[in-house]
C-alpha atoms as a PDB file:
ATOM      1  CA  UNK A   1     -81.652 114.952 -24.641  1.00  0.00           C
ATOM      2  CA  UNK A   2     -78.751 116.067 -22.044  1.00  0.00           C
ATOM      3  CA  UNK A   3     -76.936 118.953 -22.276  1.00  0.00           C
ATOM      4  CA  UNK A   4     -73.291 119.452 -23.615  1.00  0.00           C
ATOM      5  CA  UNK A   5     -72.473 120.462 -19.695  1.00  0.00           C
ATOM      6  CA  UNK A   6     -74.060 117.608 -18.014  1.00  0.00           C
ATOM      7  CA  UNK A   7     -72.602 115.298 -20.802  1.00  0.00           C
ATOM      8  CA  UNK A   8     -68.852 117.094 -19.809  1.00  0.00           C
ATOM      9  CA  UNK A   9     -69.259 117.254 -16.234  1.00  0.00           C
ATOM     10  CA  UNK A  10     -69.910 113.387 -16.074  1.00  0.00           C
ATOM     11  CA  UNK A  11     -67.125 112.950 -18.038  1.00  0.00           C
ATOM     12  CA  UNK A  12     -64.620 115.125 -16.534  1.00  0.00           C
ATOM     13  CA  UNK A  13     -64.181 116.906 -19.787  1.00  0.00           C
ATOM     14  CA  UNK A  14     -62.242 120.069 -19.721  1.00  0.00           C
ATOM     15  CA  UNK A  15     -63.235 123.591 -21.318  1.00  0.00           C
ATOM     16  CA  UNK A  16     -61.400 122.771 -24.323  1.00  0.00           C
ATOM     17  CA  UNK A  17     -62.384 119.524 -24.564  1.00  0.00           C
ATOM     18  CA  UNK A  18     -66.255 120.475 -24.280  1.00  0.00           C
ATOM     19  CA  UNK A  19     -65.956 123.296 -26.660  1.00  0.00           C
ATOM     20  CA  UNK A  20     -64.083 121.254 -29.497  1.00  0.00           C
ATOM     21  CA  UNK A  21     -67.533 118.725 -29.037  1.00  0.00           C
ATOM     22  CA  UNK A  22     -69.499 121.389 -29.006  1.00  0.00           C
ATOM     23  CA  UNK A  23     -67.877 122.493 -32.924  1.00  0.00           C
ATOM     24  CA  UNK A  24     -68.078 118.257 -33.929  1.00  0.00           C
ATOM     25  CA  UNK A  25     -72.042 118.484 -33.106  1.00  0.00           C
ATOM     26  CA  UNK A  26     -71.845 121.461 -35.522  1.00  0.00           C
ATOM     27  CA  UNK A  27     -71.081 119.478 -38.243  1.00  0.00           C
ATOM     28  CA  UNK A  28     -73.374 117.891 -40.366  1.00  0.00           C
ATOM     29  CA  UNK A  29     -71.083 115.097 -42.124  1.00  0.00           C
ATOM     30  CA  UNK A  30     -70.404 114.015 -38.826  1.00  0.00           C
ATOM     31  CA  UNK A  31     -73.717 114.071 -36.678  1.00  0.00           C
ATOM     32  CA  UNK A  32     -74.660 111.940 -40.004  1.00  0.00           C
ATOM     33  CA  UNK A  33     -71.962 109.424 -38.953  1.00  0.00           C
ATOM     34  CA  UNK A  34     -72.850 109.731 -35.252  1.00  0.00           C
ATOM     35  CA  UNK A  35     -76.467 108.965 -35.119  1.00  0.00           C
ATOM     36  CA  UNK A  36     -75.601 106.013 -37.460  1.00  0.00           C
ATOM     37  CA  UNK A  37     -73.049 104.791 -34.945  1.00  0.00           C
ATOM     38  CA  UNK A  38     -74.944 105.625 -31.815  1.00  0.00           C
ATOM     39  CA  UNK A  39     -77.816 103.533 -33.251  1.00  0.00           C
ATOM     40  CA  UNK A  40     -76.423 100.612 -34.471  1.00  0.00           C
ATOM     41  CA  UNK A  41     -73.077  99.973 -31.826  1.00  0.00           C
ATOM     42  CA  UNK A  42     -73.850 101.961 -28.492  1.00  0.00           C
ATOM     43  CA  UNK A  43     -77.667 101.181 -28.813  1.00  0.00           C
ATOM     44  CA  UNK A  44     -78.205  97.847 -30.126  1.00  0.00           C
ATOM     45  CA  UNK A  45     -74.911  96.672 -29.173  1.00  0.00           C
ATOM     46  CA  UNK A  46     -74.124  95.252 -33.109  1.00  0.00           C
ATOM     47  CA  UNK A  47     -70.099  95.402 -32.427  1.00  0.00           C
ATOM     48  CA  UNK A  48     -69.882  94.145 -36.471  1.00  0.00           C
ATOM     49  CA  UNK A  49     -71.910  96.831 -37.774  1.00  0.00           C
ATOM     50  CA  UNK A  50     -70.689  97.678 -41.283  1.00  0.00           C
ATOM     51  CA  UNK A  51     -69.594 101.704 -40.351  1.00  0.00           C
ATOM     52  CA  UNK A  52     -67.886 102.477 -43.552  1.00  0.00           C
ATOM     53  CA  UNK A  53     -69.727 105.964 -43.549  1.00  0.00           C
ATOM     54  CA  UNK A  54     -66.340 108.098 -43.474  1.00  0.00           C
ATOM     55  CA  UNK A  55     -63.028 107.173 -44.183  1.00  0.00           C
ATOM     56  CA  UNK A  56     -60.267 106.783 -41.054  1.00  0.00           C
ATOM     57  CA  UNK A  57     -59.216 109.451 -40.003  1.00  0.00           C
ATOM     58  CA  UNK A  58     -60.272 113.624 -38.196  1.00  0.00           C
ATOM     59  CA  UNK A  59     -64.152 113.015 -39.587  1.00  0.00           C
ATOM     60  CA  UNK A  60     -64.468 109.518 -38.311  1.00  0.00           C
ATOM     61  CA  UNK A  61     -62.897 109.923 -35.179  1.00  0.00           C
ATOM     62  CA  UNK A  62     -65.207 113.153 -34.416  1.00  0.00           C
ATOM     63  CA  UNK A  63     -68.284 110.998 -35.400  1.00  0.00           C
ATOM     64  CA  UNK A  64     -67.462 108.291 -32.777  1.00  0.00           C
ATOM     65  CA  UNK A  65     -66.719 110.824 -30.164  1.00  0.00           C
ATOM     66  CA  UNK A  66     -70.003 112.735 -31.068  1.00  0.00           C
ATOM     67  CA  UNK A  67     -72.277 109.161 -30.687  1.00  0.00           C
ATOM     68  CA  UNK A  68     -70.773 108.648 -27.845  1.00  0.00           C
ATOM     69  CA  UNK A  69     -73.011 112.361 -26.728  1.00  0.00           C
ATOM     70  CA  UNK A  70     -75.723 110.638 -28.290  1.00  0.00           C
ATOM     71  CA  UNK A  71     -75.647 107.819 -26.293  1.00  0.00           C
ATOM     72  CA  UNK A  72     -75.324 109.772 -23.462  1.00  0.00           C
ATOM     73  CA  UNK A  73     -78.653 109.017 -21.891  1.00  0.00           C
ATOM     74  CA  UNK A  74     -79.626 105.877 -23.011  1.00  0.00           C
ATOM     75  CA  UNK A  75     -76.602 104.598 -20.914  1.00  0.00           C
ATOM     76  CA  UNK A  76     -77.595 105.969 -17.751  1.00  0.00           C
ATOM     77  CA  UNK A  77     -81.043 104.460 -18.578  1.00  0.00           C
ATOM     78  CA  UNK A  78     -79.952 100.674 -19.227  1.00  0.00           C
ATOM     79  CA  UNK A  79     -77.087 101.143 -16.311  1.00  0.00           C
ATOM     80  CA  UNK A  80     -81.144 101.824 -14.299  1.00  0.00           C
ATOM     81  CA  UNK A  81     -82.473  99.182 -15.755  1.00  0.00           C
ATOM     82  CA  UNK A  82     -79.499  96.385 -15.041  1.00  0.00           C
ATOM     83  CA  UNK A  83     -79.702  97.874 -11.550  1.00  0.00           C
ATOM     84  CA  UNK A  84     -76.777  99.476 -10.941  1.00  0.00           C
ATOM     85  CA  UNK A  85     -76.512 102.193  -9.195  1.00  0.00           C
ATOM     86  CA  UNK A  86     -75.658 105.767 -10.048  1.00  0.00           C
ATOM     87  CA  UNK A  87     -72.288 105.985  -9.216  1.00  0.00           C
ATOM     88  CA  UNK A  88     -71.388 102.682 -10.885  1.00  0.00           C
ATOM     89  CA  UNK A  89     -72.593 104.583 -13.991  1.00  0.00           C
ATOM     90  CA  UNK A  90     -70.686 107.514 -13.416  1.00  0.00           C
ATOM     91  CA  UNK A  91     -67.419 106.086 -12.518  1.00  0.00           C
ATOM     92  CA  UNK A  92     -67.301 103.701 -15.792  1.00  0.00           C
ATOM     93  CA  UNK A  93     -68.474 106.885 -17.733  1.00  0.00           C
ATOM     94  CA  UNK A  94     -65.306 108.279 -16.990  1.00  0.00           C
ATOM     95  CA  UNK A  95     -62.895 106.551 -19.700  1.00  0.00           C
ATOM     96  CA  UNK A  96     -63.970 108.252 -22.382  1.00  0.00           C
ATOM     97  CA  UNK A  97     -61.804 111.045 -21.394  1.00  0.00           C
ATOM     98  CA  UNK A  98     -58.545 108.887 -21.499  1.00  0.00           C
ATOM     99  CA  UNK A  99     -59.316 107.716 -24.459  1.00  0.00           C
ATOM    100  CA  UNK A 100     -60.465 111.214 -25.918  1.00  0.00           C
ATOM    101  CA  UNK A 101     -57.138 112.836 -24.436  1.00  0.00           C
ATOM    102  CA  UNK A 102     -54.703 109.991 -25.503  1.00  0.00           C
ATOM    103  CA  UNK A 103     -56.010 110.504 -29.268  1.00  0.00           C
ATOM    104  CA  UNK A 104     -55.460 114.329 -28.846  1.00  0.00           C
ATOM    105  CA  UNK A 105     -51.832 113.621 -27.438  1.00  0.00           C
ATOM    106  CA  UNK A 106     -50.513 111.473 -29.936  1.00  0.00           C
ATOM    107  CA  UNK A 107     -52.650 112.390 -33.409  1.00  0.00           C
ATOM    108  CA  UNK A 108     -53.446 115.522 -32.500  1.00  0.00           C
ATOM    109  CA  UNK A 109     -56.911 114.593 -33.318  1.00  0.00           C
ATOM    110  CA  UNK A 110     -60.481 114.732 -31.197  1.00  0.00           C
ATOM    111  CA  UNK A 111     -61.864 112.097 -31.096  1.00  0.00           C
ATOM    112  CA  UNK A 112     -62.280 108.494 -29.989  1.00  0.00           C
ATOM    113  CA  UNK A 113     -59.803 106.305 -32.501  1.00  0.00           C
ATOM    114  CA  UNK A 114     -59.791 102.726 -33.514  1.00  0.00           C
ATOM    115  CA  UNK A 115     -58.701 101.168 -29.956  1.00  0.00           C
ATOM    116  CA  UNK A 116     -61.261 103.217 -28.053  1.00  0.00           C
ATOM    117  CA  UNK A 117     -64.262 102.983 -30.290  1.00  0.00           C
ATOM    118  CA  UNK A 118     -66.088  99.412 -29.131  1.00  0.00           C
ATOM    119  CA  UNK A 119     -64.586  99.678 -26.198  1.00  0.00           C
ATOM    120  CA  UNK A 120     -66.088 102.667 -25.092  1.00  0.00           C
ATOM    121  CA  UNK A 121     -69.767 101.254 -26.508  1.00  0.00           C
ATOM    122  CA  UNK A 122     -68.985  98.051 -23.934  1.00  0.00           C
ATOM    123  CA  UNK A 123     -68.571 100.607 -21.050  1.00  0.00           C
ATOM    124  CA  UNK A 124     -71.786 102.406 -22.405  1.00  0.00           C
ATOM    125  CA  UNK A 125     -74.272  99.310 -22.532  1.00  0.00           C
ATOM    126  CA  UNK A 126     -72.654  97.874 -18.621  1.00  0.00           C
ATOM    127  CA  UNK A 127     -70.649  95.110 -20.365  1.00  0.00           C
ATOM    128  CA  UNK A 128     -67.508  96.259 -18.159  1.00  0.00           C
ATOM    129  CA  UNK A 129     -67.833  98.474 -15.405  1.00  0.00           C
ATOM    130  CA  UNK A 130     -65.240 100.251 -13.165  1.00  0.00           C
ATOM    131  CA  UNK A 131     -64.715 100.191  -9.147  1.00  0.00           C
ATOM    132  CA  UNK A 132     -62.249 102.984  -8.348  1.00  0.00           C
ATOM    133  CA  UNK A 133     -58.779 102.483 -10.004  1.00  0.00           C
ATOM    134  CA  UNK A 134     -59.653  98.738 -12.109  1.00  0.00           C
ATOM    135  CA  UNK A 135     -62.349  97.720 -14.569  1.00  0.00           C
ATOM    136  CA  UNK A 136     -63.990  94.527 -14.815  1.00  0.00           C
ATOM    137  CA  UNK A 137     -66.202  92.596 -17.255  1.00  0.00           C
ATOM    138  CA  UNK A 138     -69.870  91.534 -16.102  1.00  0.00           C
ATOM    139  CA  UNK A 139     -69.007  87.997 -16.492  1.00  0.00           C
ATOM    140  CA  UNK A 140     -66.072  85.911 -17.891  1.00  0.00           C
ATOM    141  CA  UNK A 141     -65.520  82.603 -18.668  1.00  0.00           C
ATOM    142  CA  UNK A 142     -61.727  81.586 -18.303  1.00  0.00           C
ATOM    143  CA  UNK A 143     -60.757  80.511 -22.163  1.00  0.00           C
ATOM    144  CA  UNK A 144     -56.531  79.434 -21.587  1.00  0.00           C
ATOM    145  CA  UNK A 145     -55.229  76.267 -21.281  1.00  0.00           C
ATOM    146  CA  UNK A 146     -55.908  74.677 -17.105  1.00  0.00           C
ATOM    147  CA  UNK A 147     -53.684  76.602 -14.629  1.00  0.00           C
ATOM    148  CA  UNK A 148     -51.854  74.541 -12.177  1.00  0.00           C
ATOM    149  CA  UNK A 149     -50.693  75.394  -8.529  1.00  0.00           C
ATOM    150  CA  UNK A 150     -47.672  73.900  -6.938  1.00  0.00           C
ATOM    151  CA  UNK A 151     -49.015  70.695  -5.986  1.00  0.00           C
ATOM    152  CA  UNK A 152     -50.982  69.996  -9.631  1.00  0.00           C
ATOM    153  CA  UNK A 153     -54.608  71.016  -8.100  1.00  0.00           C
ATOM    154  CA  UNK A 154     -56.455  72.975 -10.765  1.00  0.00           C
ATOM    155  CA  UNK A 155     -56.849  76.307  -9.958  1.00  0.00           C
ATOM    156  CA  UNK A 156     -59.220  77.378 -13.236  1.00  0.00           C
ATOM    157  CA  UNK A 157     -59.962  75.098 -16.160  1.00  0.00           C
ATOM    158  CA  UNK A 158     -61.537  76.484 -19.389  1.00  0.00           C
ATOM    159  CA  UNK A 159     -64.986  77.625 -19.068  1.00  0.00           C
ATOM    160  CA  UNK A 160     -64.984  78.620 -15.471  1.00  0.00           C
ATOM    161  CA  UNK A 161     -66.216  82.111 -14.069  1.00  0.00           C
ATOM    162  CA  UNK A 162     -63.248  84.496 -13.530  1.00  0.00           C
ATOM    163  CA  UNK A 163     -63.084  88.200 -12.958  1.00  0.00           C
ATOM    164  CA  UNK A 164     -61.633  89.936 -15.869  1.00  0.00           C
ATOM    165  CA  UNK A 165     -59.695  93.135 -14.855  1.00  0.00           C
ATOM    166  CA  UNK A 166     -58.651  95.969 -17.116  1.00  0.00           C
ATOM    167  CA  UNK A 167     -56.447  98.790 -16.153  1.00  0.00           C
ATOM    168  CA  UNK A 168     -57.104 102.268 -17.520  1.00  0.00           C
ATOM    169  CA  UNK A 169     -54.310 104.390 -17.545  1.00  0.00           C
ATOM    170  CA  UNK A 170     -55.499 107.803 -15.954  1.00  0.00           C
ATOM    171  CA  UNK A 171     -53.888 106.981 -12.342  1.00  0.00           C
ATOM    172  CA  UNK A 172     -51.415 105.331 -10.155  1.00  0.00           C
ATOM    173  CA  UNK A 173     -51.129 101.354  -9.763  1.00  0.00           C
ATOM    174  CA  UNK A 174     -50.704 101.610  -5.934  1.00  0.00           C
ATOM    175  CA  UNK A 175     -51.639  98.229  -4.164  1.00  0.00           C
ATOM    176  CA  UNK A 176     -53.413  99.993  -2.133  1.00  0.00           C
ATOM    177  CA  UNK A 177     -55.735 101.047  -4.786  1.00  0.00           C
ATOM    178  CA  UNK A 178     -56.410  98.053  -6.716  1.00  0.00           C
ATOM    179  CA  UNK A 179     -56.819  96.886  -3.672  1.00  0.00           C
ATOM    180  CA  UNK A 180     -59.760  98.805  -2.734  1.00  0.00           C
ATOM    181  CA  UNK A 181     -61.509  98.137  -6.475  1.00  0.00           C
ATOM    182  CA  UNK A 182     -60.776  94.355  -6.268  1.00  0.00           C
ATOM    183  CA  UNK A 183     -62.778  94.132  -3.253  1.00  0.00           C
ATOM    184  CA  UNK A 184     -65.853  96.473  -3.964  1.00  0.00           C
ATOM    185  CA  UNK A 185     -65.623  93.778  -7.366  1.00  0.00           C
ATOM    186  CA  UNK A 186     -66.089  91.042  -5.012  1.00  0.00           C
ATOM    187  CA  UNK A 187     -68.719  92.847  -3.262  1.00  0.00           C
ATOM    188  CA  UNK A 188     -70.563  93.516  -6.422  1.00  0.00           C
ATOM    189  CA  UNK A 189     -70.477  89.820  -7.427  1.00  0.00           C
ATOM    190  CA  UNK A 190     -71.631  88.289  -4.084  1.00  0.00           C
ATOM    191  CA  UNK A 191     -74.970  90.889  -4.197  1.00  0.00           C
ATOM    192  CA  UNK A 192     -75.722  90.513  -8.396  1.00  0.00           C
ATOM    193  CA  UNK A 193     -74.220  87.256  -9.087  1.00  0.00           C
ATOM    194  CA  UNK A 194     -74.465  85.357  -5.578  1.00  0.00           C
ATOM    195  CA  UNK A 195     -74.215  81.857  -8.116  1.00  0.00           C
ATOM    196  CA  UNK A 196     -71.502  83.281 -10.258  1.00  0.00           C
ATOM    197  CA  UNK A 197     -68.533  81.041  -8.529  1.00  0.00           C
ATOM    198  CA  UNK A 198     -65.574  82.707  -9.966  1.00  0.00           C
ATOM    199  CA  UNK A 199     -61.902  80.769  -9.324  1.00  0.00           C
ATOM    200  CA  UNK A 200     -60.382  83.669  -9.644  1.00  0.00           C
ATOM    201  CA  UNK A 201     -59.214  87.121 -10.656  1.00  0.00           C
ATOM    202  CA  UNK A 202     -57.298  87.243 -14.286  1.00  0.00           C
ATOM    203  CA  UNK A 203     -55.560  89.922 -16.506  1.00  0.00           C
ATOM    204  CA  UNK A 204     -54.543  89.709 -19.455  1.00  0.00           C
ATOM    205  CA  UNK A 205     -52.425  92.580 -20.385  1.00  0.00           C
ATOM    206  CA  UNK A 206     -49.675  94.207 -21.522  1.00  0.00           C
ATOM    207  CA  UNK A 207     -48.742  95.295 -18.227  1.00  0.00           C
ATOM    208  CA  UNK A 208     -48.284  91.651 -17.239  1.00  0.00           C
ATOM    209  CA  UNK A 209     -45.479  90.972 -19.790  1.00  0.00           C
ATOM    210  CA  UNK A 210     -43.088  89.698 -17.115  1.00  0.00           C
ATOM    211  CA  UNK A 211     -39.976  91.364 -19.612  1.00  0.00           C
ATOM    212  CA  UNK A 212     -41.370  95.048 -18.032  1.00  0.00           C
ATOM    213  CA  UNK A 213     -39.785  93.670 -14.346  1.00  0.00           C
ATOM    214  CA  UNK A 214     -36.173  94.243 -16.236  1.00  0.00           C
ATOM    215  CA  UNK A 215     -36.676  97.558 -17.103  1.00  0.00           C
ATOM    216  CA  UNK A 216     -38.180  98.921 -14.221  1.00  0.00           C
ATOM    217  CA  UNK A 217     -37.073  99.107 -10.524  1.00  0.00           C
ATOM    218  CA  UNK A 218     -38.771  96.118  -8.267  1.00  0.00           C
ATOM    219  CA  UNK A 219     -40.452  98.828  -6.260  1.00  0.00           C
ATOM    220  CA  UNK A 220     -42.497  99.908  -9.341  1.00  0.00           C
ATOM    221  CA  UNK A 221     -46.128  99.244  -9.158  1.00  0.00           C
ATOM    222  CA  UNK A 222     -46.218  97.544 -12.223  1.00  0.00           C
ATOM    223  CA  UNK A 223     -43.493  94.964 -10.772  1.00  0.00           C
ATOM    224  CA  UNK A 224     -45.648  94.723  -7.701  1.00  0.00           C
ATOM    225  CA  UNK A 225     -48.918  93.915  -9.725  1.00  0.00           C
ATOM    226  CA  UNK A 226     -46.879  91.405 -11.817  1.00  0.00           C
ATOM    227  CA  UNK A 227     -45.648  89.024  -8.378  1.00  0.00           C
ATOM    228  CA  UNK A 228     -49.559  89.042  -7.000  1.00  0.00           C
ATOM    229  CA  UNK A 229     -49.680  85.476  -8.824  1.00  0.00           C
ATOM    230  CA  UNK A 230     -49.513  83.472 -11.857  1.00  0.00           C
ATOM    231  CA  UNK A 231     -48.671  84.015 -15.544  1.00  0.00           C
ATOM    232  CA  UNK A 232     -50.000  82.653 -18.646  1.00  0.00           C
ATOM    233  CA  UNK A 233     -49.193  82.638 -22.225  1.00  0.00           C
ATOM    234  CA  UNK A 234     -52.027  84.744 -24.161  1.00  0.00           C
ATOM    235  CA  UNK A 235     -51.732  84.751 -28.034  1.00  0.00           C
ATOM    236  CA  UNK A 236     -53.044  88.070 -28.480  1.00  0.00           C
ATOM    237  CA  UNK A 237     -50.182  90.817 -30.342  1.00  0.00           C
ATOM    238  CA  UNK A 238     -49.125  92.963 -27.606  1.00  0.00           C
ATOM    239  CA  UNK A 239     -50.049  97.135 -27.830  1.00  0.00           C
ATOM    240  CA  UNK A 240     -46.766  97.457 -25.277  1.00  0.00           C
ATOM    241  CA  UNK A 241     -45.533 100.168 -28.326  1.00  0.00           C
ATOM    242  CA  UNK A 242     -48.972 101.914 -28.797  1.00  0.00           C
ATOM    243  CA  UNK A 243     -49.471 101.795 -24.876  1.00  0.00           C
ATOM    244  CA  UNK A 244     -45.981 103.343 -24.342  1.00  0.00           C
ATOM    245  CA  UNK A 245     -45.276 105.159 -26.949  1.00  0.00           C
ATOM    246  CA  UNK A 246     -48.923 106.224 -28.695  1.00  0.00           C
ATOM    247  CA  UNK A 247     -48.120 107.433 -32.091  1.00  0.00           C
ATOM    248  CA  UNK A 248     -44.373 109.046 -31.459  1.00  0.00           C
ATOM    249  CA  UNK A 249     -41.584 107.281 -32.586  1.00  0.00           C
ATOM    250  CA  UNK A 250     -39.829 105.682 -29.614  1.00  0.00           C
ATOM    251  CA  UNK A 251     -36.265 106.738 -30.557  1.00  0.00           C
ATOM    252  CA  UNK A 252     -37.035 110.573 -31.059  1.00  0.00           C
ATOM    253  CA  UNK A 253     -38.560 111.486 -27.826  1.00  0.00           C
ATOM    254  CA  UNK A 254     -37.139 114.450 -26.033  1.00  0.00           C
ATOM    255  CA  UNK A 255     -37.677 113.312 -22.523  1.00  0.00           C
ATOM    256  CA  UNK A 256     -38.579 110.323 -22.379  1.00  0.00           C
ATOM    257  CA  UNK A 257     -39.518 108.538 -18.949  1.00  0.00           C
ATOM    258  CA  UNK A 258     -38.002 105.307 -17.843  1.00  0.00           C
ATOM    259  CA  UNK A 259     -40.087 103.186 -19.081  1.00  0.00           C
ATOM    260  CA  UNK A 260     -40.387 104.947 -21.792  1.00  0.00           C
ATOM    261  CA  UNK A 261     -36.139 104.864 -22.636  1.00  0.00           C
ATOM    262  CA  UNK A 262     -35.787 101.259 -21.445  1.00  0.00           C
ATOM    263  CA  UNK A 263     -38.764  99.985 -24.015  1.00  0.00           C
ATOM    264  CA  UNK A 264     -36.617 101.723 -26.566  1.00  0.00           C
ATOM    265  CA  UNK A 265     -33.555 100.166 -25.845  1.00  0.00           C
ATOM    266  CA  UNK A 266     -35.342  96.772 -25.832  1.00  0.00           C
ATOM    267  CA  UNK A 267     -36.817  97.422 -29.350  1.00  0.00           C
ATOM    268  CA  UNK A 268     -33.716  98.634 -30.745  1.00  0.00           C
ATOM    269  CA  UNK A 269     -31.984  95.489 -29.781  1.00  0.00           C
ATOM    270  CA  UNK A 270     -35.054  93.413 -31.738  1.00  0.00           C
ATOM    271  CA  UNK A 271     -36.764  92.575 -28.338  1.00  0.00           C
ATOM    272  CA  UNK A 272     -40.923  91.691 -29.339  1.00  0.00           C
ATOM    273  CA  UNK A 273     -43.092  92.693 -26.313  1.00  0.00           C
ATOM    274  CA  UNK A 274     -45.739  89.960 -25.163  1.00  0.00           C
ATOM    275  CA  UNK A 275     -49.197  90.101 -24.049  1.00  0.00           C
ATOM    276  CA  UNK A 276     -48.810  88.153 -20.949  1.00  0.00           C
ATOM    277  CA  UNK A 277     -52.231  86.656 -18.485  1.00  0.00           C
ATOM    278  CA  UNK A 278     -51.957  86.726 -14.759  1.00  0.00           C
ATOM    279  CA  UNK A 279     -54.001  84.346 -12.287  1.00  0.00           C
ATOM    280  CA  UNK A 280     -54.859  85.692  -8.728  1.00  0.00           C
ATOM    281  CA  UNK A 281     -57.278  82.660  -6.888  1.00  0.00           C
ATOM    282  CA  UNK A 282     -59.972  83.746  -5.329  1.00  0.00           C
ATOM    283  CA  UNK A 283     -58.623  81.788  -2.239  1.00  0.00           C
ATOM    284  CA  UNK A 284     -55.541  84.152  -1.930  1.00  0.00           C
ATOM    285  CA  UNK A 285     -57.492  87.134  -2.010  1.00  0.00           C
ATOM    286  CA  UNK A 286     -59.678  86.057   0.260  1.00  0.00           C
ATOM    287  CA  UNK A 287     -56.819  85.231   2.810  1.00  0.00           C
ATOM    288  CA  UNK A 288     -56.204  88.532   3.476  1.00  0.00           C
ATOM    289  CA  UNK A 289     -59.166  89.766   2.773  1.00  0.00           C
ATOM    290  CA  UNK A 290     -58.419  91.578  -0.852  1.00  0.00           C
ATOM    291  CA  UNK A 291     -55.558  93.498   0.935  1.00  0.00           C
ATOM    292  CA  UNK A 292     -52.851  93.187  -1.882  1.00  0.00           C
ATOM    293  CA  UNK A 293     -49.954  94.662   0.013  1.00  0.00           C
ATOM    294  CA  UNK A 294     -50.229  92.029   2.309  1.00  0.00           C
ATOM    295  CA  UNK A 295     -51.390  89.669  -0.500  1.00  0.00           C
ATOM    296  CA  UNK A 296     -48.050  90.612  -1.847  1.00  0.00           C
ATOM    297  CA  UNK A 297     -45.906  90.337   1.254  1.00  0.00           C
ATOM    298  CA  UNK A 298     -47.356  86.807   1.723  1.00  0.00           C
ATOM    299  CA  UNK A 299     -45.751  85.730  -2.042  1.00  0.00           C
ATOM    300  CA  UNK A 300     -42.594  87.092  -1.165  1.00  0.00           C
ATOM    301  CA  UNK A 301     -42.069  85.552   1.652  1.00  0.00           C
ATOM    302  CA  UNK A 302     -43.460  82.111   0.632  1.00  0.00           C
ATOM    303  CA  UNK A 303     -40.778  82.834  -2.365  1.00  0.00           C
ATOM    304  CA  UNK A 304     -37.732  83.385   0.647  1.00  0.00           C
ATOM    305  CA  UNK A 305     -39.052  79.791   2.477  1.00  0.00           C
ATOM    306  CA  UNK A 306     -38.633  78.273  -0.682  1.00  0.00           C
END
């Protein structure tokens, strides 16, 4: 079995962080919970197990955090056997730490709560994987309503092969950034998947909620990311107040950050936040050759012409 520091190092765990795991494998109750978790979810991938083993809450959250450990090895070993290569492995490995620290900021708790829980056991069996700053699933099948360009072609139709990108919150949204994950995505698809004809990149997100442009300066990243191509209706309840706000109660905060005060504003005058998709064809990204700056550039000034 691996070792508490190979476990931490691997997942950028702090000494804090280590030594409050190190207490939750102490427990009993909750290695109980964890084996039961790490052998039914991370292990045989059953995402409907029936895990009523501790109620919600400190125990639970340990246990999840502690299979997680568990798992530890047997996700290196099926990331081997899919063929992926070591530092695939370790670079998707490395959310559980956002997930473990945003529980400890706003619940005070450590652990992995309700959000992070299957997601991190996708991550551990290879189902999504991360290149650099984004995350993608293995495969996706579009499943919206047809997209339309300009001129009424089809750009994806239900059931096509898109890339699915997620955005973990532990860094900057520079263009330059994504840019370099989008295209080591690409890279990855053409050598595993060289069949896997995909239309398209898509996120759905609630990042992409087009309502974030008005509170935030057009030179934000998130603005930037939003104008890269087209939107979609998703109807999926938007985490815009968990994402923002975690636990704390948006109209207390001491200091809070732009975003952070303008969200505020927007709730207190009865705004609802959306969950928002957005479309970038494969044919625009390969235009300029995954570069979204220029990607970018190109949008804008198509937008001036028009």
């Amino acid at each position: 079995m691996q070792s508490v520091e190979d476990f931490s190092a691997v997942s950028n765990f702090n000494e804090a962080e280590t030594a409050a795991l190190r207490d939750l494998l102490h427990s009993n109750r909750i290695m109980q919970c964890a084996h039961v978790i790490a052998g039914k979810v991370f292990r045989a991938g059953d995402y409907n197990a029936a895990l009523d083993l501790l109620p919600e809450g400190e125990l639970l959250a340990g246990a999840w955090l502690a299979a997680a450990f568990l798992s530890f090895d047997f996700s290196r070993q099926r990331f081997q056997e899919l063929g992926f290569p070591e530092n695939l492995w370790r670079d998707t490995m490395t959310d559980l730490v956002i997930w473990l620290r945003h529980e400890k900021r706003n619940s005070g708790v450590t652990g992995l709560g309700e959000k992070a829980r299957l997601w991190t056991a996708h991550l551990y069996r290879g189902d999504v994987l991360r290149f650099g700053r984004l995350e993608c699933n293995q495969r996706y099948f579009f499943k919206y309503e047809k997209l339309l360009d300009n001129s009424g072609n089809i750009l994806v139709a239900p059931g096509e092969p898109v890339i699915n990108l997620h955005i973990p919150e532990d860094g900057s949204m520079k263009l330059e950034l994504c840019s370099r994950s989008v295209k080591a995505m690409a890279e990855f698809f053409a050598r595993r998947y060289p069949e896997y004809n995909w239309r398209g990149m898509i996120c759905t997100s609630w990042l992409c909620d087009t309502q974030l442009a008005d509170m935030l300066p057009a030179e934000s990243n998130i603005v930037k990311f939003q104008s890269l191509g087209i939107h979609f209706p998703v109807d999926v309840a938007a985490d815009t107040v968990f994402r923002v706000f975690g636990n704390k109660d948006p109209f207390t905060l001491e200091k809070p950050t732009l975003l952070q005060r303008k969200a505020a504003e927007f709730l207190k005058n009865n705004g609802v936040f959306r969950e928002e998709g957005l479309f970038i064809s494969r044919n625009d990204l390969e235009a300029v050759e995954f570069d979204l700056d220029l990607l970018l550039e190109k949008k804008k000034k198509s937008g001036d012409e028009k």
